[in-house]
PDB file of N, CA and C in Angstrom:
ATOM      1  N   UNK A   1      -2.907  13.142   0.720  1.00  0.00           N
ATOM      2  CA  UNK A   1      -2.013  12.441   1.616  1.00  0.00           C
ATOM      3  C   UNK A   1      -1.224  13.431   2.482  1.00  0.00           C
ATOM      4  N   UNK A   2      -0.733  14.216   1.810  1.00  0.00           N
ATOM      5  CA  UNK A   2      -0.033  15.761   2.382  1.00  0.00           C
ATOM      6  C   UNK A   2      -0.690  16.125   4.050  1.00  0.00           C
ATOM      7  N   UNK A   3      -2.135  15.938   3.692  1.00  0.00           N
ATOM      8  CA  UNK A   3      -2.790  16.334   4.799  1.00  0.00           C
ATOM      9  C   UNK A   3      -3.458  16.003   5.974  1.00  0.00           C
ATOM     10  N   UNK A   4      -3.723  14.165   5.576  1.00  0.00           N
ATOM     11  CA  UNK A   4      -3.340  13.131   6.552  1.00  0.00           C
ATOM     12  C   UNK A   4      -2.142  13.307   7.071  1.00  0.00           C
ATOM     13  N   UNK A   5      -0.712  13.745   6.937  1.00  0.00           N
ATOM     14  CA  UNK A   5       0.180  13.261   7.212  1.00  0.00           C
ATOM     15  C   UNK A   5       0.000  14.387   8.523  1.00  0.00           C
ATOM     16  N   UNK A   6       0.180  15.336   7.943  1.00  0.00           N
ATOM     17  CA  UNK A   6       0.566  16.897   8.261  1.00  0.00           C
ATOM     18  C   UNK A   6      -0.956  16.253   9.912  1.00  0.00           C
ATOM     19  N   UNK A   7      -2.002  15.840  10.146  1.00  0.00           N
ATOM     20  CA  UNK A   7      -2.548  15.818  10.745  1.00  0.00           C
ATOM     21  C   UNK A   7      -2.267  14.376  12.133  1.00  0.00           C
ATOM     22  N   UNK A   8      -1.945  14.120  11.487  1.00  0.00           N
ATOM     23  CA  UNK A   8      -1.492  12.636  11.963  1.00  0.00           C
ATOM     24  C   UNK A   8       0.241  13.206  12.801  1.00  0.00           C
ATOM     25  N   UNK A   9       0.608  14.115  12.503  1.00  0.00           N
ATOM     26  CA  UNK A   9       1.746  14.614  13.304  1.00  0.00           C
ATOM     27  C   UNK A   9       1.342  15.666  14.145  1.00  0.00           C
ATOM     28  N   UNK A  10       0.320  16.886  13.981  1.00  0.00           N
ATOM     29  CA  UNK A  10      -0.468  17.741  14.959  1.00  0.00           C
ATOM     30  C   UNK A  10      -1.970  17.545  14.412  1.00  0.00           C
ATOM     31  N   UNK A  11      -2.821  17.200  15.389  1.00  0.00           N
ATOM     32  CA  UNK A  11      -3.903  17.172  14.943  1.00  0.00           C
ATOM     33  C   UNK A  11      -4.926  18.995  14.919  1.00  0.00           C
ATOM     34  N   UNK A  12      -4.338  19.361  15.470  1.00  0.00           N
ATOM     35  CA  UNK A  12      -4.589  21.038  15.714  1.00  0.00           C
ATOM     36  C   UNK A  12      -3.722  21.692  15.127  1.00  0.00           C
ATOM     37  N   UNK A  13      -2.921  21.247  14.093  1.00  0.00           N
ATOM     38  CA  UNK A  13      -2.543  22.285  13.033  1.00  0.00           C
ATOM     39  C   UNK A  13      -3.655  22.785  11.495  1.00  0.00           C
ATOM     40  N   UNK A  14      -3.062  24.172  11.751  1.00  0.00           N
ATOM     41  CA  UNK A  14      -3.975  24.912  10.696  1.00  0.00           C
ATOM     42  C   UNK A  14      -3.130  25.602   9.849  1.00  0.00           C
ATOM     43  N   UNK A  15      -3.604  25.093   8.797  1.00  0.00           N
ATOM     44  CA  UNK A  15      -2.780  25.796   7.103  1.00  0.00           C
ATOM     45  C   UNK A  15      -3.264  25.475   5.999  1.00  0.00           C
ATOM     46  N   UNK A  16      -2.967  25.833   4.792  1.00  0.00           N
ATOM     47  CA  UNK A  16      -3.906  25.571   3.894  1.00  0.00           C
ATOM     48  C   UNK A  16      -2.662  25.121   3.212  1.00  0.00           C
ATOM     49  N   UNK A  17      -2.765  24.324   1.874  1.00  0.00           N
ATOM     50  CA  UNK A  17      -1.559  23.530   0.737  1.00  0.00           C
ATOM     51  C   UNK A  17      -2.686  24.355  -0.574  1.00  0.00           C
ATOM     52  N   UNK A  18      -1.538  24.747  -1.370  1.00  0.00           N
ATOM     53  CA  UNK A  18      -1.762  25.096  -2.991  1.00  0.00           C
ATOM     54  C   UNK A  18      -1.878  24.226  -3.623  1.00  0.00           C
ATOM     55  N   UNK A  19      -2.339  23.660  -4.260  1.00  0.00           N
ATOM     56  CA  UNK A  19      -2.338  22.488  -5.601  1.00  0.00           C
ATOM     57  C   UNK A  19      -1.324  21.494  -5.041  1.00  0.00           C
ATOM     58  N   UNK A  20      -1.844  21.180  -4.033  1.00  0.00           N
ATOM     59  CA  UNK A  20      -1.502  19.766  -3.033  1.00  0.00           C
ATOM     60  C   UNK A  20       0.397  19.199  -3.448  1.00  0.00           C
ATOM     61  N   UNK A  21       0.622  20.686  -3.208  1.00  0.00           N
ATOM     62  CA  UNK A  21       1.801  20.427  -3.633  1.00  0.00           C
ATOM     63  C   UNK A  21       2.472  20.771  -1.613  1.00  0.00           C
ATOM     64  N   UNK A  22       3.458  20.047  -1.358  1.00  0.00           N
ATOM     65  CA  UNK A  22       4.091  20.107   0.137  1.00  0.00           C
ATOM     66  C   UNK A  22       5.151  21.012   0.002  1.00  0.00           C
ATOM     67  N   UNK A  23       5.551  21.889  -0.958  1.00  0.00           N
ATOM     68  CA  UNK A  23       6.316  23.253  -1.444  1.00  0.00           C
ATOM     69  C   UNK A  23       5.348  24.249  -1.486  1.00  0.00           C
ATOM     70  N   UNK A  24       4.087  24.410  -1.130  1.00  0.00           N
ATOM     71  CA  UNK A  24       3.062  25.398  -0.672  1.00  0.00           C
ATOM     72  C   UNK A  24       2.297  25.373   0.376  1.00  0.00           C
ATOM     73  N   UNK A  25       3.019  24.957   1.320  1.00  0.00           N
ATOM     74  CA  UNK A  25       2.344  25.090   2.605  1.00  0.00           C
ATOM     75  C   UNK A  25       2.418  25.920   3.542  1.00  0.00           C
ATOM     76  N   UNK A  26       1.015  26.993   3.873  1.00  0.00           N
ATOM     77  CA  UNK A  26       1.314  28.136   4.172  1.00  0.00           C
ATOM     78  C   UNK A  26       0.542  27.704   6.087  1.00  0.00           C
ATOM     79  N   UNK A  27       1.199  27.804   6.607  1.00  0.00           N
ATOM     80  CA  UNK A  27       1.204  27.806   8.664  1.00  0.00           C
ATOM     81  C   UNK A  27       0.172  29.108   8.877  1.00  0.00           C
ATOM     82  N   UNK A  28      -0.894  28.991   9.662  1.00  0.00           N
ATOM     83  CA  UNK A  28      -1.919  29.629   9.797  1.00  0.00           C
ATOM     84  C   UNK A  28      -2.156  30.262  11.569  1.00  0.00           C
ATOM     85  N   UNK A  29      -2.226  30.879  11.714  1.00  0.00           N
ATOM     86  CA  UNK A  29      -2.731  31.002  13.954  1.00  0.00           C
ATOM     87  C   UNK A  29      -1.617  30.585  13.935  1.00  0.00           C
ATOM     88  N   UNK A  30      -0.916  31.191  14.155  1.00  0.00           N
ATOM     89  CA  UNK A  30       0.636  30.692  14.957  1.00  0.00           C
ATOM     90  C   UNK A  30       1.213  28.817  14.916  1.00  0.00           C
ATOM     91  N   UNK A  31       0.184  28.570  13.883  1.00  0.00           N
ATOM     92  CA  UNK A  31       0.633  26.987  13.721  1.00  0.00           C
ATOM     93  C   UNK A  31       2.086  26.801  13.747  1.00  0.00           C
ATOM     94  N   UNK A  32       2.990  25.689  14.736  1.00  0.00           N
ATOM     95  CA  UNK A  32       4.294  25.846  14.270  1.00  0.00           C
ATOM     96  C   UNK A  32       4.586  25.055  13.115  1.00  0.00           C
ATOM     97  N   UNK A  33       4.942  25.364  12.273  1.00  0.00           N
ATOM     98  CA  UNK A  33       5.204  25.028  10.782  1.00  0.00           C
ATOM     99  C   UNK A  33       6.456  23.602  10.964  1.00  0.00           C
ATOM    100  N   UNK A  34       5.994  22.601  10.438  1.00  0.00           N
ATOM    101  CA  UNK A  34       5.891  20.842  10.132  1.00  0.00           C
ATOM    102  C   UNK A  34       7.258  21.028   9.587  1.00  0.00           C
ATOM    103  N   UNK A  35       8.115  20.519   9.467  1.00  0.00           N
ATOM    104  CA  UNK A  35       9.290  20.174   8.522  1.00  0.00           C
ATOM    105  C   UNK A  35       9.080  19.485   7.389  1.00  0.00           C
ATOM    106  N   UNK A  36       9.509  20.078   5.887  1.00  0.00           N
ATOM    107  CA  UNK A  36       9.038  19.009   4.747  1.00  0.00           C
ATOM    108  C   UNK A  36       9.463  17.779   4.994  1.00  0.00           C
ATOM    109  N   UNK A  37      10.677  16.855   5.322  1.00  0.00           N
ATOM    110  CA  UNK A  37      11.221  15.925   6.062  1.00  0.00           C
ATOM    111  C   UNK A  37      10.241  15.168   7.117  1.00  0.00           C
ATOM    112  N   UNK A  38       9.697  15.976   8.065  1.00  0.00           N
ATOM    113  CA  UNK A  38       8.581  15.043   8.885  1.00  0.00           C
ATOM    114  C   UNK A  38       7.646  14.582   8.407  1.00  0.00           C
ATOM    115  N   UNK A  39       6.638  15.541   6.983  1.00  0.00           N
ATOM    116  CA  UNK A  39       5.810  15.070   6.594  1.00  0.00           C
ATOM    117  C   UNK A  39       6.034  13.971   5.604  1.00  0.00           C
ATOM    118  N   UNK A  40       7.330  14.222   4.611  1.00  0.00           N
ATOM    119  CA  UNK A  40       7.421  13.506   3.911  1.00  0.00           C
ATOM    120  C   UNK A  40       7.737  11.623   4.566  1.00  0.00           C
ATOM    121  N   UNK A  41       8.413  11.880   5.495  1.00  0.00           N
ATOM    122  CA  UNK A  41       8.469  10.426   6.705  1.00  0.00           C
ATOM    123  C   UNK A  41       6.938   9.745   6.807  1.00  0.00           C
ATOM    124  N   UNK A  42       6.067  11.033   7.107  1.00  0.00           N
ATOM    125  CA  UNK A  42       5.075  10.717   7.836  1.00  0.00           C
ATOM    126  C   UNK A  42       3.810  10.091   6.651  1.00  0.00           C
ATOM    127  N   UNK A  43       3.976  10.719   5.357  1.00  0.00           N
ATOM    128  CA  UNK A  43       3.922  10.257   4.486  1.00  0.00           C
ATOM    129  C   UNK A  43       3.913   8.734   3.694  1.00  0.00           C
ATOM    130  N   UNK A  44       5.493   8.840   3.831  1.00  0.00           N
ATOM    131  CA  UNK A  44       5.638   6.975   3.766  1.00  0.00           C
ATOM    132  C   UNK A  44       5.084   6.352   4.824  1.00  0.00           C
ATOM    133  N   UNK A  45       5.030   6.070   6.004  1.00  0.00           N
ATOM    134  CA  UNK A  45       4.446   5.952   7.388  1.00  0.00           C
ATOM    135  C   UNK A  45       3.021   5.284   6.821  1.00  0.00           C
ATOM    136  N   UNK A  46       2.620   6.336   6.361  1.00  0.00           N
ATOM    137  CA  UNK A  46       0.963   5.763   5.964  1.00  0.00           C
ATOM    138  C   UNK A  46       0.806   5.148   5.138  1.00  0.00           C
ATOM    139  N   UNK A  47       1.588   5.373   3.677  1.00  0.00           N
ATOM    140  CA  UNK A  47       1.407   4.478   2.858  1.00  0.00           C
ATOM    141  C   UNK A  47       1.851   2.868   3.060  1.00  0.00           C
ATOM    142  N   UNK A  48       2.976   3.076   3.613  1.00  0.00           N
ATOM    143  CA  UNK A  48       3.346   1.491   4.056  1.00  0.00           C
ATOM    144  C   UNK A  48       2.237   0.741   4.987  1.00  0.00           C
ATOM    145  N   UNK A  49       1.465   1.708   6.008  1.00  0.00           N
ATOM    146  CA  UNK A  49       0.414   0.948   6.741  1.00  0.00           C
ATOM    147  C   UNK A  49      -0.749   0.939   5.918  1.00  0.00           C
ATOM    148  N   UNK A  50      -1.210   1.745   4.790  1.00  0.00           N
ATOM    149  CA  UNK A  50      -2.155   1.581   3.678  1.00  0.00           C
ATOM    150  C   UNK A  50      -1.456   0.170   3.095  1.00  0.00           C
ATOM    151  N   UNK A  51      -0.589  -0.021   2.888  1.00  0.00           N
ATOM    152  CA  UNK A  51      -0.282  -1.199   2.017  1.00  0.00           C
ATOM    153  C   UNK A  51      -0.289  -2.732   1.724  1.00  0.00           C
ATOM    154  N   UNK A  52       0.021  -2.760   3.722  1.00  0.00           N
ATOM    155  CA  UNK A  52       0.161  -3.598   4.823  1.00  0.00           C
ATOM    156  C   UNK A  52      -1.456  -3.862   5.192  1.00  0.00           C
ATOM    157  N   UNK A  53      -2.500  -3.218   4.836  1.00  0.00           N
ATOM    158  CA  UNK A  53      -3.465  -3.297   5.088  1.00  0.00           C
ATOM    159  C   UNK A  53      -4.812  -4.043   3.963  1.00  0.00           C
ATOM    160  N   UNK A  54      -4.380  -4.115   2.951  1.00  0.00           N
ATOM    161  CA  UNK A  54      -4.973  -4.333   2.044  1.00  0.00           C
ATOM    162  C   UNK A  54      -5.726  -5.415   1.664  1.00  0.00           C
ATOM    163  N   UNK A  55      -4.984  -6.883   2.828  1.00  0.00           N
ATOM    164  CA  UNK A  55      -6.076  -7.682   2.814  1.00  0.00           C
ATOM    165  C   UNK A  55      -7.418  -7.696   3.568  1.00  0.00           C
ATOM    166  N   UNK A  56      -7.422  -6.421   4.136  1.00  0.00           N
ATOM    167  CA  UNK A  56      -8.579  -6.081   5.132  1.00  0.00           C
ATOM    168  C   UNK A  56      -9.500  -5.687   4.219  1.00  0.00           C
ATOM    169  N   UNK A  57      -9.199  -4.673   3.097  1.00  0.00           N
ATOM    170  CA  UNK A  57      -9.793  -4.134   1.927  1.00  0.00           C
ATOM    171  C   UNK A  57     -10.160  -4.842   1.090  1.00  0.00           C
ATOM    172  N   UNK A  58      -9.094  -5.951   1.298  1.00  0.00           N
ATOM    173  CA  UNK A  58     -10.280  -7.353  -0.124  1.00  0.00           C
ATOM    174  C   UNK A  58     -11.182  -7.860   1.107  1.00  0.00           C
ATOM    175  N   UNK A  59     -11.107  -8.326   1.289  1.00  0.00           N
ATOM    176  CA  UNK A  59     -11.857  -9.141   2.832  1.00  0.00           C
ATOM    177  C   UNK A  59     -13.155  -8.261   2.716  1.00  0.00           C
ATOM    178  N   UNK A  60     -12.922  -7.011   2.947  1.00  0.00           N
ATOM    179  CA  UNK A  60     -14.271  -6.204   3.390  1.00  0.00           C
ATOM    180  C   UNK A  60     -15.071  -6.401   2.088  1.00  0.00           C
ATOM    181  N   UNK A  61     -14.728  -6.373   0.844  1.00  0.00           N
ATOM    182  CA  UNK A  61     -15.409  -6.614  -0.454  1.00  0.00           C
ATOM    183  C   UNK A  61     -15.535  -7.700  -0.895  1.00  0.00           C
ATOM    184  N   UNK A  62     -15.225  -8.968  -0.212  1.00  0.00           N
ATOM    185  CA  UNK A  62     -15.512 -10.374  -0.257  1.00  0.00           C
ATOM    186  C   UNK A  62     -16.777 -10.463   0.540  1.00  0.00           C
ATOM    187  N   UNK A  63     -16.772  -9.780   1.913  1.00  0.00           N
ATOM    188  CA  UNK A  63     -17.700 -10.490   2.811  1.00  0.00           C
ATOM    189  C   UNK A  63     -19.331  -9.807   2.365  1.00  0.00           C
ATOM    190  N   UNK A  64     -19.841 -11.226   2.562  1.00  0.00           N
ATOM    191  CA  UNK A  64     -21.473 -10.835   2.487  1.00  0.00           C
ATOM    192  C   UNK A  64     -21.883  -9.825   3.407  1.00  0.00           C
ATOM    193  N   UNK A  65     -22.772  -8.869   3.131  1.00  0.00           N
ATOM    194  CA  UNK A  65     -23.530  -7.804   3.737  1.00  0.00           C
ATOM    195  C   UNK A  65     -24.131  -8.585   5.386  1.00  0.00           C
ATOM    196  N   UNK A  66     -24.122  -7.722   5.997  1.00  0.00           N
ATOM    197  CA  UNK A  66     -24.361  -8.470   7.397  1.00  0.00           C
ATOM    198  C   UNK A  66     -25.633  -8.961   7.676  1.00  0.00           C
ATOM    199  N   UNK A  67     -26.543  -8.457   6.925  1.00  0.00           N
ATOM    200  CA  UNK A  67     -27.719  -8.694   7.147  1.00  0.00           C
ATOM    201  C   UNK A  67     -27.574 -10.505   6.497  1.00  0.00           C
ATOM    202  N   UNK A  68     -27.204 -10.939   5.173  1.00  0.00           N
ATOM    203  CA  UNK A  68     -26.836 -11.834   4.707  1.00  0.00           C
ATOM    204  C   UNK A  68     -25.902 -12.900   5.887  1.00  0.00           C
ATOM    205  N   UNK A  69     -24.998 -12.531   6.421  1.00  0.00           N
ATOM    206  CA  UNK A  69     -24.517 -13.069   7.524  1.00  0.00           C
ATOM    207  C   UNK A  69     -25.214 -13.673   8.404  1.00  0.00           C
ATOM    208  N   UNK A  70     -25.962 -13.029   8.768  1.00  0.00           N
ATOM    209  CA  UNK A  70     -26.677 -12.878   9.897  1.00  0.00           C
ATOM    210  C   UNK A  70     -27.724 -14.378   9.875  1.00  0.00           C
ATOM    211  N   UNK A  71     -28.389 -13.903   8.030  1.00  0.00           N
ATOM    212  CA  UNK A  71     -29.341 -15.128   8.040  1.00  0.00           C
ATOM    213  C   UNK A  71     -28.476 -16.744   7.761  1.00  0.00           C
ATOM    214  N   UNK A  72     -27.645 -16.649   7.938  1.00  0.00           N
ATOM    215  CA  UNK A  72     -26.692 -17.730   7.334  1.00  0.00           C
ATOM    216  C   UNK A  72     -26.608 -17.877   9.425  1.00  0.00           C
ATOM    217  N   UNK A  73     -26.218 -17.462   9.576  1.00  0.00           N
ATOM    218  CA  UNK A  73     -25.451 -17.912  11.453  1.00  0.00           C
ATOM    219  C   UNK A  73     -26.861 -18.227  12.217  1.00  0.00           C
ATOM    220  N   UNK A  74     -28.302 -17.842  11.422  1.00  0.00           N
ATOM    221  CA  UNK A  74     -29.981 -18.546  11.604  1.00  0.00           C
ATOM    222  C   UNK A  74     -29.759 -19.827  11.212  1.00  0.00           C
ATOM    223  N   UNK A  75     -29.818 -19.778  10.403  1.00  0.00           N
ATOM    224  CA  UNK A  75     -29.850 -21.140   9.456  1.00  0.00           C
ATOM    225  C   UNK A  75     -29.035 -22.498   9.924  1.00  0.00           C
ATOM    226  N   UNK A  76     -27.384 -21.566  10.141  1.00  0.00           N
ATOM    227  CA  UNK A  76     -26.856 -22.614  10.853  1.00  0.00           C
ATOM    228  C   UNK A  76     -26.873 -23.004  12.132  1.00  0.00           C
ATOM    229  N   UNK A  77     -27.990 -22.213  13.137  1.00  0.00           N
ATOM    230  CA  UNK A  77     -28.072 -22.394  14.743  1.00  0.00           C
ATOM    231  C   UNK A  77     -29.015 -23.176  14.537  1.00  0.00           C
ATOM    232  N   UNK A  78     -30.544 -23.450  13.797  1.00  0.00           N
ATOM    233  CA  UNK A  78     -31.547 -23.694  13.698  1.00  0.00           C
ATOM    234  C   UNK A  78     -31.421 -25.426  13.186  1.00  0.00           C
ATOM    235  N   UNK A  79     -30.232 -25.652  12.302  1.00  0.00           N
ATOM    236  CA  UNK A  79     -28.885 -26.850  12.044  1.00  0.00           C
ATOM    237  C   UNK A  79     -28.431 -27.509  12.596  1.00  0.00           C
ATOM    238  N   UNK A  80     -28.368 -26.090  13.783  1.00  0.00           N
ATOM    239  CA  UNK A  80     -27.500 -26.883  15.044  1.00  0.00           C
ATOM    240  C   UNK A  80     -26.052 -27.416  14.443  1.00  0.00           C
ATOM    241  N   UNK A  81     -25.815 -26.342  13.717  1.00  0.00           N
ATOM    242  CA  UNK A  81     -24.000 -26.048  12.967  1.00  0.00           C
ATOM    243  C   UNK A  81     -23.424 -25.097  13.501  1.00  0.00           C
ATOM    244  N   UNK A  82     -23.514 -24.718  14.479  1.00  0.00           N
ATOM    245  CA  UNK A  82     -22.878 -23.290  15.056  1.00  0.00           C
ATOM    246  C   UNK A  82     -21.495 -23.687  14.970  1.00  0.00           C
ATOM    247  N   UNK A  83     -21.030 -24.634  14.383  1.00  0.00           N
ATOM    248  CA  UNK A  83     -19.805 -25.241  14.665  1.00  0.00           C
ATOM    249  C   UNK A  83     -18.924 -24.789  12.986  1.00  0.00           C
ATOM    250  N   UNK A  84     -17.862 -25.060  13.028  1.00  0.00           N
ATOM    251  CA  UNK A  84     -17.211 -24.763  11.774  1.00  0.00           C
ATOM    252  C   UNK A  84     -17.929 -26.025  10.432  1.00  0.00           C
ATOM    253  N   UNK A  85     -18.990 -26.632  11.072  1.00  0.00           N
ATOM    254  CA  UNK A  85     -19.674 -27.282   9.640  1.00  0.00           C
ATOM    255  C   UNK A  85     -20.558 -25.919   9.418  1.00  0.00           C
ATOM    256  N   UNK A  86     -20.671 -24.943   9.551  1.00  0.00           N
ATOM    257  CA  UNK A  86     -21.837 -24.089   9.243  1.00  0.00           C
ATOM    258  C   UNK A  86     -21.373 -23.323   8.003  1.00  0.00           C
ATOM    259  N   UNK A  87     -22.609 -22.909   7.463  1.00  0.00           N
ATOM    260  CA  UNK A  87     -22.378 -21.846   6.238  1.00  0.00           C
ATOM    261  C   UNK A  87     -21.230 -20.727   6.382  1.00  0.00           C
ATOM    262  N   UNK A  88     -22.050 -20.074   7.555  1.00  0.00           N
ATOM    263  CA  UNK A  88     -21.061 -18.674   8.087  1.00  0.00           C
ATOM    264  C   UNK A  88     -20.112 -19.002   8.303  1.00  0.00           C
ATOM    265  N   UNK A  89     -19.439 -20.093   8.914  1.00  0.00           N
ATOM    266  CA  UNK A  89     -18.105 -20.259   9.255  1.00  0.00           C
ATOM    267  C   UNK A  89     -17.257 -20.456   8.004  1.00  0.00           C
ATOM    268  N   UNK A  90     -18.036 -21.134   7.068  1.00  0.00           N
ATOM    269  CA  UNK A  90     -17.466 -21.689   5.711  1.00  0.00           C
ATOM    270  C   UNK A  90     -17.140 -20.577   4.935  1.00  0.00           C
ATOM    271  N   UNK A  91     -17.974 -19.269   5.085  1.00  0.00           N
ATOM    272  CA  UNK A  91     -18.171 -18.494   3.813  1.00  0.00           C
ATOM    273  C   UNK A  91     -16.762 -17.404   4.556  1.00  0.00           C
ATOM    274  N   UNK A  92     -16.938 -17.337   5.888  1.00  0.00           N
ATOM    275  CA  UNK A  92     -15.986 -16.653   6.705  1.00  0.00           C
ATOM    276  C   UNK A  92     -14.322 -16.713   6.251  1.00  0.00           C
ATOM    277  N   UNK A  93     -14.442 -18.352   6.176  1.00  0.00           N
ATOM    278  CA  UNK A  93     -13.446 -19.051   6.139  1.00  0.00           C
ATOM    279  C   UNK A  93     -12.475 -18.439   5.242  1.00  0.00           C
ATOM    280  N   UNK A  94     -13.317 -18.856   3.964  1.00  0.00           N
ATOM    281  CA  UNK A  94     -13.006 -19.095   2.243  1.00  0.00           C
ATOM    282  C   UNK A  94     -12.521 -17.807   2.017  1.00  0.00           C
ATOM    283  N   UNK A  95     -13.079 -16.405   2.780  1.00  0.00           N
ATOM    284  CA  UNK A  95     -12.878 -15.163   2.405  1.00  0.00           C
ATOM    285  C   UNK A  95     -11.367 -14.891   3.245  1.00  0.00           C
ATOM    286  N   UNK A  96     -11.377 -15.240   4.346  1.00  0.00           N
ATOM    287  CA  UNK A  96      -9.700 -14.613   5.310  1.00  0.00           C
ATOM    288  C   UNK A  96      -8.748 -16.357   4.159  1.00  0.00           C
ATOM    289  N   UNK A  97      -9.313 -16.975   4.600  1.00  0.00           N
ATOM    290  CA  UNK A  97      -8.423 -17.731   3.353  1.00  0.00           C
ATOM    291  C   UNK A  97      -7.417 -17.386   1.884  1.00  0.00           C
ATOM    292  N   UNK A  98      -8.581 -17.067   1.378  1.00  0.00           N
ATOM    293  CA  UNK A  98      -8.780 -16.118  -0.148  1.00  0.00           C
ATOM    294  C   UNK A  98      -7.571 -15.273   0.263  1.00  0.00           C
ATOM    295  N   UNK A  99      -7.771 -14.420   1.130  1.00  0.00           N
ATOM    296  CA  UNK A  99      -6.991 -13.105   1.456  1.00  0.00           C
ATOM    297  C   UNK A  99      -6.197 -12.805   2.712  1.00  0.00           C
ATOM    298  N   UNK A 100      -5.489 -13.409   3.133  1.00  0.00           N
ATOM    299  CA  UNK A 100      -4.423 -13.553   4.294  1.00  0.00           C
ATOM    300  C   UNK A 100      -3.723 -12.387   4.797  1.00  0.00           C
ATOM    301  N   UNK A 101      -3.488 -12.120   5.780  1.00  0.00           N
ATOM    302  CA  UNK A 101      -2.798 -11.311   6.373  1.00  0.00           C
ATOM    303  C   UNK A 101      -1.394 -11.031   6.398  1.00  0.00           C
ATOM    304  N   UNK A 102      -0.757 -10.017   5.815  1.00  0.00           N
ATOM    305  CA  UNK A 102       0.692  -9.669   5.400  1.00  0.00           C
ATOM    306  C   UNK A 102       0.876 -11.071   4.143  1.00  0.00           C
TER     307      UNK A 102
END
């Protein structure tokens, strides 16, 4: 995380971290050296948008493989369900349902 952060504030900074500890961070090529304070901000920053994000992460492990999708949005054109009576729309549904946003 140290190093997402540290990148996500200069993306062209160069340094290496000791045992991913943010009390060993050594500034490399004239890198100007990060404030422990910015990273540690920058830090929470991500985790709160990691956190905030998480029904995207069930969602993605709910939804059928696309290829699977795919034959389902056949099935239901061929139905002549392209409409929310269709499989895909149903299975779509049930999953952002299941798992809601914030």
């Amino acid at each position: 995380m140290i190093e997402k952060a540290i990148k996500k504030i200069n993306v062209n900074a160069e340094y290496t971290i000791n045992a991913d500890d943010i009390n060993q961070i050594t500034w490399l090529n004239g890198t100007t050296p990060i404030s422990k304070t910015d990273i540690e901000a920058k830090m929470t920053e991500l985790e709160t948008e990691y956190d905030n994000n998480k029904y995207q992460r069930d969602r993605a492990n709910e939804y059928k493989e696309l290829k699977e999708q795919l034959d389902l949005l056949y099935h239901d054109m061929v139905a002549d369900k392209g409409d929310k009576t269709g499989e895909w729309f149903k299975h779509i549904k049930a999953v952002k349902d299941a798992n809601p946003k914030g």
